[in-house]
N, C-alpha and C. Protein backbone atom coordinates (compact mmCIF):
# COMPACT_ATOMS: atom_id res chain seq x y z
N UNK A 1 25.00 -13.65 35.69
CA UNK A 1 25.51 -14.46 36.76
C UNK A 1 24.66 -15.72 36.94
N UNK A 2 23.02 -15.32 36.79
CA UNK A 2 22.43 -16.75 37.02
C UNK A 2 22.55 -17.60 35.86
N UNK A 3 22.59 -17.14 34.92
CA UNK A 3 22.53 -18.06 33.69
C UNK A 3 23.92 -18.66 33.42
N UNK A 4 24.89 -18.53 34.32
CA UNK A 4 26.39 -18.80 34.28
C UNK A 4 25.90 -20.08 35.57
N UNK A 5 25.23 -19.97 36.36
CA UNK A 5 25.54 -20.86 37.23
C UNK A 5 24.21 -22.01 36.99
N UNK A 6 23.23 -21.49 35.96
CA UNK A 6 22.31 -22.60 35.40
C UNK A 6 23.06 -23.24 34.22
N UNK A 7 24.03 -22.77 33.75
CA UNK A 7 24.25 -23.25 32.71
C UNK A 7 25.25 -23.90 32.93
N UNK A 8 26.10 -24.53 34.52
CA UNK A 8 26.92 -25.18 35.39
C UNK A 8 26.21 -26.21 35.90
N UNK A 9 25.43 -26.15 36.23
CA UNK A 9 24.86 -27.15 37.18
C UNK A 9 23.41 -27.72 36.23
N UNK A 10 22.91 -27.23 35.07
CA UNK A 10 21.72 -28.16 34.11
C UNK A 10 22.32 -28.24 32.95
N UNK A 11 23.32 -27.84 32.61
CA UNK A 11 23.56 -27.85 31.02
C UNK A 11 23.81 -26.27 30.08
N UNK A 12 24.16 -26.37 29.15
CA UNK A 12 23.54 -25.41 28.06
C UNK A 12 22.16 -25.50 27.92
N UNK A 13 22.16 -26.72 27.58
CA UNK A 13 20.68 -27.23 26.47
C UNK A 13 19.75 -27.56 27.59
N UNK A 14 19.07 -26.24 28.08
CA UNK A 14 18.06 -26.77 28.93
C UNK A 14 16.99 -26.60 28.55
N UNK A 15 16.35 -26.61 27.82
CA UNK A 15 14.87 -26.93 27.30
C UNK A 15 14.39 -27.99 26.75
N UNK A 16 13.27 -28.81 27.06
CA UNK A 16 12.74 -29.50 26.71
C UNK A 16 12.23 -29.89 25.63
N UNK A 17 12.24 -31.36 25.24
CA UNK A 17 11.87 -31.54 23.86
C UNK A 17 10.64 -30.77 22.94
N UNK A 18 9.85 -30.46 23.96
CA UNK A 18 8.45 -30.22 23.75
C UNK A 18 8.55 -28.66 23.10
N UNK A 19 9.55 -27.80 24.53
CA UNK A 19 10.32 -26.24 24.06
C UNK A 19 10.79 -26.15 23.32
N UNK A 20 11.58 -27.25 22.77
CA UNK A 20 12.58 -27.16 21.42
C UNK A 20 11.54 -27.42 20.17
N UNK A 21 10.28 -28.33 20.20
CA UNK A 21 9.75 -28.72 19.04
C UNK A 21 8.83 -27.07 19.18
N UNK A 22 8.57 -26.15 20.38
CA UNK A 22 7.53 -25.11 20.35
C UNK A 22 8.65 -23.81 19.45
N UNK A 23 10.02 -24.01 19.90
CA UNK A 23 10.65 -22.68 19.16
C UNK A 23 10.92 -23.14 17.98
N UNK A 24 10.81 -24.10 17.00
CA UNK A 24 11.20 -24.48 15.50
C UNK A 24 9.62 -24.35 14.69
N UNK A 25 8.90 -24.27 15.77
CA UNK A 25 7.14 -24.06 15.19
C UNK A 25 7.14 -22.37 15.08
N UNK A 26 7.44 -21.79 16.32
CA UNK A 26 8.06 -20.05 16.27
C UNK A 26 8.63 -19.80 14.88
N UNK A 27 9.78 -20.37 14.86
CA UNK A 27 10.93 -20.36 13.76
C UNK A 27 10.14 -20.09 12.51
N UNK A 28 9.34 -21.37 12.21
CA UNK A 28 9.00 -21.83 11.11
C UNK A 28 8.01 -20.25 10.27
N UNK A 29 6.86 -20.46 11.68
CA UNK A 29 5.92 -19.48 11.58
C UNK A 29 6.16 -18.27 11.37
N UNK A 30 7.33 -17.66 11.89
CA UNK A 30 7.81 -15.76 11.71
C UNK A 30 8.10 -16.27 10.32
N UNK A 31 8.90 -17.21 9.78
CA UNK A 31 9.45 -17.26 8.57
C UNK A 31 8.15 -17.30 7.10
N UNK A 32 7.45 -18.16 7.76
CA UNK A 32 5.96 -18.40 6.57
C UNK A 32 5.27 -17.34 6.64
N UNK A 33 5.18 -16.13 7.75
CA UNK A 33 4.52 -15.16 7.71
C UNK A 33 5.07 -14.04 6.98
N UNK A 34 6.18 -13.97 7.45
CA UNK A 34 7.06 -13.59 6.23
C UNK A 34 6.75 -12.99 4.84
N UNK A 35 6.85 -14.50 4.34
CA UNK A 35 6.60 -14.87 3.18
C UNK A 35 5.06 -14.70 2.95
N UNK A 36 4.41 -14.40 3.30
CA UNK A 36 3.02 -14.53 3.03
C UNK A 36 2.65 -12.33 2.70
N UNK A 37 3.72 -11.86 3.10
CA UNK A 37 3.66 -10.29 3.25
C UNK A 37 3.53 -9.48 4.49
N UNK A 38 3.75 -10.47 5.67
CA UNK A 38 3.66 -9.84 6.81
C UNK A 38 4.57 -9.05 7.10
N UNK A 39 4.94 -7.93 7.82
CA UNK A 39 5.69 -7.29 8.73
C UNK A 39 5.98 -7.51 10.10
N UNK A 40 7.38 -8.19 10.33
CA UNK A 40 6.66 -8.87 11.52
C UNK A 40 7.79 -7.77 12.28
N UNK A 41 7.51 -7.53 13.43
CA UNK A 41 8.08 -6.38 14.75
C UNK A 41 8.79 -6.48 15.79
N UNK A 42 8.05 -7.99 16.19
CA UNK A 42 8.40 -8.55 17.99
C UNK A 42 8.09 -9.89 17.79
N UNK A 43 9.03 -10.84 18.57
CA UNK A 43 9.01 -11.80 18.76
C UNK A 43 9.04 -12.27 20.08
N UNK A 44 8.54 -13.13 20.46
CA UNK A 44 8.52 -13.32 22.18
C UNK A 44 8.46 -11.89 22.79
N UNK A 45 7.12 -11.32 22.88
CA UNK A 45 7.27 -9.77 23.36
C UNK A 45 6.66 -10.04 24.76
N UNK A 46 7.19 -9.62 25.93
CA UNK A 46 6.67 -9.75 27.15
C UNK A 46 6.67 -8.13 27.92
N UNK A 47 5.65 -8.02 28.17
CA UNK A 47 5.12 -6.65 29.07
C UNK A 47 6.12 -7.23 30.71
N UNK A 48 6.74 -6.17 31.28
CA UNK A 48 6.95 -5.88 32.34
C UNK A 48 5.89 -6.18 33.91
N UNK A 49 4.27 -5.81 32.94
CA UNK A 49 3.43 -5.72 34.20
C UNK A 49 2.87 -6.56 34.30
N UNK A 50 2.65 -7.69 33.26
CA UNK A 50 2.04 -8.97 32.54
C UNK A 50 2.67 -9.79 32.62
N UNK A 51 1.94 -10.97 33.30
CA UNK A 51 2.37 -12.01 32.79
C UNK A 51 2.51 -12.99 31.25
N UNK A 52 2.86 -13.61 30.87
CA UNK A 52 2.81 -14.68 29.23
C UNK A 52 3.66 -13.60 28.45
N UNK A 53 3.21 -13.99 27.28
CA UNK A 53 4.29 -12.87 26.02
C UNK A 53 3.01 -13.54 24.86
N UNK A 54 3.56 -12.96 23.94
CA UNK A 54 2.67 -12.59 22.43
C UNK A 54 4.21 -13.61 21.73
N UNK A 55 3.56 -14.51 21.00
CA UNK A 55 4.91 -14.86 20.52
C UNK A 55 5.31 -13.68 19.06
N UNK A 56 4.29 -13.86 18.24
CA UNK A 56 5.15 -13.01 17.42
C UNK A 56 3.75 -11.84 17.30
N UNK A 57 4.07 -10.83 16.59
CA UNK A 57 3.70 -8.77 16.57
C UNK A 57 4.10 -8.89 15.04
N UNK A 58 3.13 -8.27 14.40
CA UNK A 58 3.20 -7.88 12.64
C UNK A 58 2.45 -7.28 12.24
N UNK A 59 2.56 -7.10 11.42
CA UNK A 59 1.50 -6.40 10.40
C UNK A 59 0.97 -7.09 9.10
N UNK A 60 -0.59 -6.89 9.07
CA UNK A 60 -1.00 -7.24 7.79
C UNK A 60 -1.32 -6.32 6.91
N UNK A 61 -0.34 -5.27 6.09
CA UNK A 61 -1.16 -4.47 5.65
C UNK A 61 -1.42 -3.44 6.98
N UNK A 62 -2.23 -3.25 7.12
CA UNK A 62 -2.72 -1.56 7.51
C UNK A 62 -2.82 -2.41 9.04
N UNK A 63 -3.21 -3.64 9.53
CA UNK A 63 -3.84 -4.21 10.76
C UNK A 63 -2.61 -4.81 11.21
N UNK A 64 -2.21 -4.60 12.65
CA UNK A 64 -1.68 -5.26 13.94
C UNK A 64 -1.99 -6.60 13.90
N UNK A 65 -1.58 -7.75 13.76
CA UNK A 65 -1.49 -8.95 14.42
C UNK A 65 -0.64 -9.39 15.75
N UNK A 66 -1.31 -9.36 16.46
CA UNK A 66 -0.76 -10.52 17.97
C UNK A 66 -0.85 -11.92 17.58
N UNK A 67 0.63 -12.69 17.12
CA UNK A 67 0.21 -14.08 16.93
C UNK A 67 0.24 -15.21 17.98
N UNK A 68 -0.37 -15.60 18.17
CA UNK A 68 -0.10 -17.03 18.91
C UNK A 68 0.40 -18.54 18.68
N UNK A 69 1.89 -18.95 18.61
CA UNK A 69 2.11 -20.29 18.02
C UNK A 69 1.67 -21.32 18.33
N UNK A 70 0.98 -22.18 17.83
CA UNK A 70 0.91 -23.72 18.45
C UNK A 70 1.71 -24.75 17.27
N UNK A 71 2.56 -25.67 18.10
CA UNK A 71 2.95 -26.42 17.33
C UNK A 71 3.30 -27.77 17.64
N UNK A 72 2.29 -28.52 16.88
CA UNK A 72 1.91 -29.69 17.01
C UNK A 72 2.99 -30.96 16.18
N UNK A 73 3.53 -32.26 16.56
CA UNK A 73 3.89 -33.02 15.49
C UNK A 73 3.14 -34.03 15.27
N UNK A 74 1.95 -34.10 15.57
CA UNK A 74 0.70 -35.26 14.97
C UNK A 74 -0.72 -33.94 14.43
N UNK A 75 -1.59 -34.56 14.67
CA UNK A 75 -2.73 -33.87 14.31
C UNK A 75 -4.00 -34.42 15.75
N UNK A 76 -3.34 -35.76 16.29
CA UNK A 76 -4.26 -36.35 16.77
C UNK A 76 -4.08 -35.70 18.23
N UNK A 77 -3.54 -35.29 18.27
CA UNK A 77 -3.83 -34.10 19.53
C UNK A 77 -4.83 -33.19 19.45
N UNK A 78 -5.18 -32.69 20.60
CA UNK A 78 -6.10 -31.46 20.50
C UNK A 78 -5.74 -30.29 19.33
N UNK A 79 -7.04 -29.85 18.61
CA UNK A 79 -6.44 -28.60 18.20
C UNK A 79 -5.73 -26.93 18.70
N UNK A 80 -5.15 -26.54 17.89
CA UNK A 80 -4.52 -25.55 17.92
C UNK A 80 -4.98 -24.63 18.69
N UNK A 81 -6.46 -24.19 18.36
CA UNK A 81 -7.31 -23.25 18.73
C UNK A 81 -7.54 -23.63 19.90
N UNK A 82 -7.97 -24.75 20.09
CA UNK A 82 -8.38 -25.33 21.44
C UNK A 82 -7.48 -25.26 23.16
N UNK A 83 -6.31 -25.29 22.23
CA UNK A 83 -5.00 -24.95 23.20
C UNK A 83 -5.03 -23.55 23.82
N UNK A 84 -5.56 -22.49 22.73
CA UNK A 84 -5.65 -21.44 23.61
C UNK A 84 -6.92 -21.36 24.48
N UNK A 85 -6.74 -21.59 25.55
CA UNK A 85 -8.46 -21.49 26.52
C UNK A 85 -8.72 -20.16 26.90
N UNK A 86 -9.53 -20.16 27.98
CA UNK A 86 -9.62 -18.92 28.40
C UNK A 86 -8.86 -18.22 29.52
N UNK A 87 -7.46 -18.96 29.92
CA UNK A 87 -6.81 -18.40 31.02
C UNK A 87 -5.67 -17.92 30.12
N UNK A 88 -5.10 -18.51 28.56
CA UNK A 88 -4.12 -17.53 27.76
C UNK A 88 -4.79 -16.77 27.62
N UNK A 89 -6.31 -16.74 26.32
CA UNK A 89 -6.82 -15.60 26.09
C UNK A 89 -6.26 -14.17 26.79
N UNK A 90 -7.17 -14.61 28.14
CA UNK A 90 -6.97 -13.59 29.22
C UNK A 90 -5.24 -12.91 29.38
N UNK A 91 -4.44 -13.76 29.34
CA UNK A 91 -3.02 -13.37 29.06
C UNK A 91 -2.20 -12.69 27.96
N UNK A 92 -3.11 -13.28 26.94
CA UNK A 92 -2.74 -12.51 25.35
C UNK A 92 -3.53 -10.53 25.51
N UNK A 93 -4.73 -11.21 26.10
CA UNK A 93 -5.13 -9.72 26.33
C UNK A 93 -4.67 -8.91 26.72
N UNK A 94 -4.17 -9.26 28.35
CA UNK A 94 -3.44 -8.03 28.97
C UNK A 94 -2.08 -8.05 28.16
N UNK A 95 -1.44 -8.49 27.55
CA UNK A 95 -0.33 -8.22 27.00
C UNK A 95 -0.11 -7.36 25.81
N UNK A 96 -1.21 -7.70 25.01
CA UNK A 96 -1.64 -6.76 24.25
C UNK A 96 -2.04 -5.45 24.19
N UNK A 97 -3.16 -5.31 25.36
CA UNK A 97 -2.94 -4.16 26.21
C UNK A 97 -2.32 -3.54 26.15
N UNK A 98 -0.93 -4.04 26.85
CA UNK A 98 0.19 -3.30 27.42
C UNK A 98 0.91 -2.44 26.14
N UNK A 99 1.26 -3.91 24.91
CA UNK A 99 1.47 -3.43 23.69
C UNK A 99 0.78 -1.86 23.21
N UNK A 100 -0.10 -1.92 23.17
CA UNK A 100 -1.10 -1.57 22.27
C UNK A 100 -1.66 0.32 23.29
N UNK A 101 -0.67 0.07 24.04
CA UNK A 101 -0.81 1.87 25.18
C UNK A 101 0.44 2.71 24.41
N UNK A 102 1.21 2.09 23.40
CA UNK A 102 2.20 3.08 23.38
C UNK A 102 2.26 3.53 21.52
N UNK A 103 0.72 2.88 21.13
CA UNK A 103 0.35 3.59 19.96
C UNK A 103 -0.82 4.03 19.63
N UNK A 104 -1.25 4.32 18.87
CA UNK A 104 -2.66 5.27 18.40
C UNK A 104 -4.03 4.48 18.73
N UNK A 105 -4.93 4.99 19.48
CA UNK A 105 -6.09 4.55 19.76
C UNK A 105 -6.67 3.66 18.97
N UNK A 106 -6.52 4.37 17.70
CA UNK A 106 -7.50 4.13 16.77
C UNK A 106 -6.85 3.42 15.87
N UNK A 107 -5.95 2.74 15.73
CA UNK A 107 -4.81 1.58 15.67
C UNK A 107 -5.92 0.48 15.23
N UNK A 108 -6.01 -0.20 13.83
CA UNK A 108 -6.38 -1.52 13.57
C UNK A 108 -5.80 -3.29 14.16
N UNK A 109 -6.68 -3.83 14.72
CA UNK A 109 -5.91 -4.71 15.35
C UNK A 109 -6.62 -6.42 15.46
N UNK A 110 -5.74 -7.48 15.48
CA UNK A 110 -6.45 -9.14 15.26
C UNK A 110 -5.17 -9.46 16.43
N UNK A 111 -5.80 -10.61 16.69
CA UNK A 111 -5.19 -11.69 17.26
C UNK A 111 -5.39 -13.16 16.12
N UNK A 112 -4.35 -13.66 15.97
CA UNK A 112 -3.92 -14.89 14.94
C UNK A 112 -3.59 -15.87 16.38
N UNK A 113 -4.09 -17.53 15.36
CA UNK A 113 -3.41 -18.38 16.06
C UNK A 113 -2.85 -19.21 14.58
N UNK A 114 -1.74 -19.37 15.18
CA UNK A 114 -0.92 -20.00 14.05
C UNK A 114 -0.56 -21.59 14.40
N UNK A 115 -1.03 -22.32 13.38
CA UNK A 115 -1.12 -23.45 13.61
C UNK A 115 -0.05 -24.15 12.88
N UNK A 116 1.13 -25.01 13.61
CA UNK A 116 2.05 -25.82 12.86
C UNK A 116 2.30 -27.07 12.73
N UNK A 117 2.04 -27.77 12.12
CA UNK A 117 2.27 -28.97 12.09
C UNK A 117 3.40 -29.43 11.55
N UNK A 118 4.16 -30.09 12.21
CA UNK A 118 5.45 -30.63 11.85
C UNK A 118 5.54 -32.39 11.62
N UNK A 119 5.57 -32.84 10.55
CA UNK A 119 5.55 -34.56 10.81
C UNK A 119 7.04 -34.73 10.88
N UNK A 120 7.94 -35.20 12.01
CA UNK A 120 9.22 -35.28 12.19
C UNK A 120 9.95 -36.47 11.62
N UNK A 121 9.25 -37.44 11.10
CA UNK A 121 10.10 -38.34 10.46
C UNK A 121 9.62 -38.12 8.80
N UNK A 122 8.59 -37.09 8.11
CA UNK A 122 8.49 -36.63 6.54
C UNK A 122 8.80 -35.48 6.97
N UNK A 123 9.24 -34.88 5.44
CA UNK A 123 9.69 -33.54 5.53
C UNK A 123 7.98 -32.46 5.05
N UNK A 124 6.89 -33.20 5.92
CA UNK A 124 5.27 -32.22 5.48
C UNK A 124 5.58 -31.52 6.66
N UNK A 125 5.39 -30.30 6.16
CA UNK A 125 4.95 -29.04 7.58
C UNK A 125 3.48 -28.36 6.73
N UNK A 126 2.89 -27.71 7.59
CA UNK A 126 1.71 -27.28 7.36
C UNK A 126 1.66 -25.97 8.05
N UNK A 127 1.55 -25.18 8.01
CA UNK A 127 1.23 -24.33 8.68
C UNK A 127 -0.56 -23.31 7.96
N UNK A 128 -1.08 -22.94 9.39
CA UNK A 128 -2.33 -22.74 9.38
C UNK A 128 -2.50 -21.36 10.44
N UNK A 129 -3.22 -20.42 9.77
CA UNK A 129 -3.24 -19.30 10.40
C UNK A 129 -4.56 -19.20 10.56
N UNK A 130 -5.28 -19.30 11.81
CA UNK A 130 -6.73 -18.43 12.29
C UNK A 130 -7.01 -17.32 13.08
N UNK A 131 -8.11 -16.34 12.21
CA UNK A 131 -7.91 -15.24 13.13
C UNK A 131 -8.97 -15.02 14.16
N UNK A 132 -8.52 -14.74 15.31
CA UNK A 132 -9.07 -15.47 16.34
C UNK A 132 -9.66 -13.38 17.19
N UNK A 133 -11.56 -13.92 16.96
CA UNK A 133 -11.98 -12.98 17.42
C UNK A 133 -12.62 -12.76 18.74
N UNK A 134 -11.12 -13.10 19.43
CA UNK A 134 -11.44 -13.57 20.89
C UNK A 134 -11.65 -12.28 22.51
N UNK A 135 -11.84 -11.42 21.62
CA UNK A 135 -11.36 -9.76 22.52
C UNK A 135 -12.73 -9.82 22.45
């Protein structure tokens, strides 16, 4: 019902350029991880009791990844890493958390930040994965 009467009075297309350039960096990233041998599980996963979400949940092999997207279309912005401070951290944590109660203790586990660079007028993308030993 609400999304019938947001989607009356703002549009379909209500996200912002910035949202639209952050879900084609998502896009890009489940897809390159992919390809790289990941298992990926969850996408935009959000806990009930938590606030934020985990954008994407995989596997490397035997280890859990919680990834985090950043996606940039210059370089001359802040970095990737830098974007996550310590008030996501804190958000990726408890979410993870939450994740991470409904399997085995003793469960192998990383947090990734996935770095994308998109140059929108060349067809260079970059993508850059760090694993971030922020727990």
């Amino acid at each position: 019902m609400l999304d019938r009467i947001g989607d009356r009075t703002l549009g379909k297309d209500r996200e912002t350029e910035h949202q639209k350039t952050g879900r084609r960096g998502e896009e890009e990233a489940y897809f390159r991880l992919r390809k790289l041998g990941y298992v990926m599980v969850a996408r935009n996963y959000r806990s009930p009791r938590r606030r934020g979400e985990i954008d994407l949940i995989g596997w490397d092999g035997d280890v859990l990844c919680f990834v985090e997207v950043k996606t940039r279309t210059t370089r001359d912005v802040k970095p990737a890493e830098a974007a996550v401070d310590h008030d996501k951290r804190y958000e990726l944590r408890a979410v993870a958390r939450e994740y991470l109660r409904r399997l085995p203790s003793d469960l192998n586990w990383r947090f990734h930040v996935a770095r994308f660079t998109s140059k929108m007028r060349r067809a260079t993308r970059t993508l850059n994965c760090s694993k971030m030993p922020f727990l």
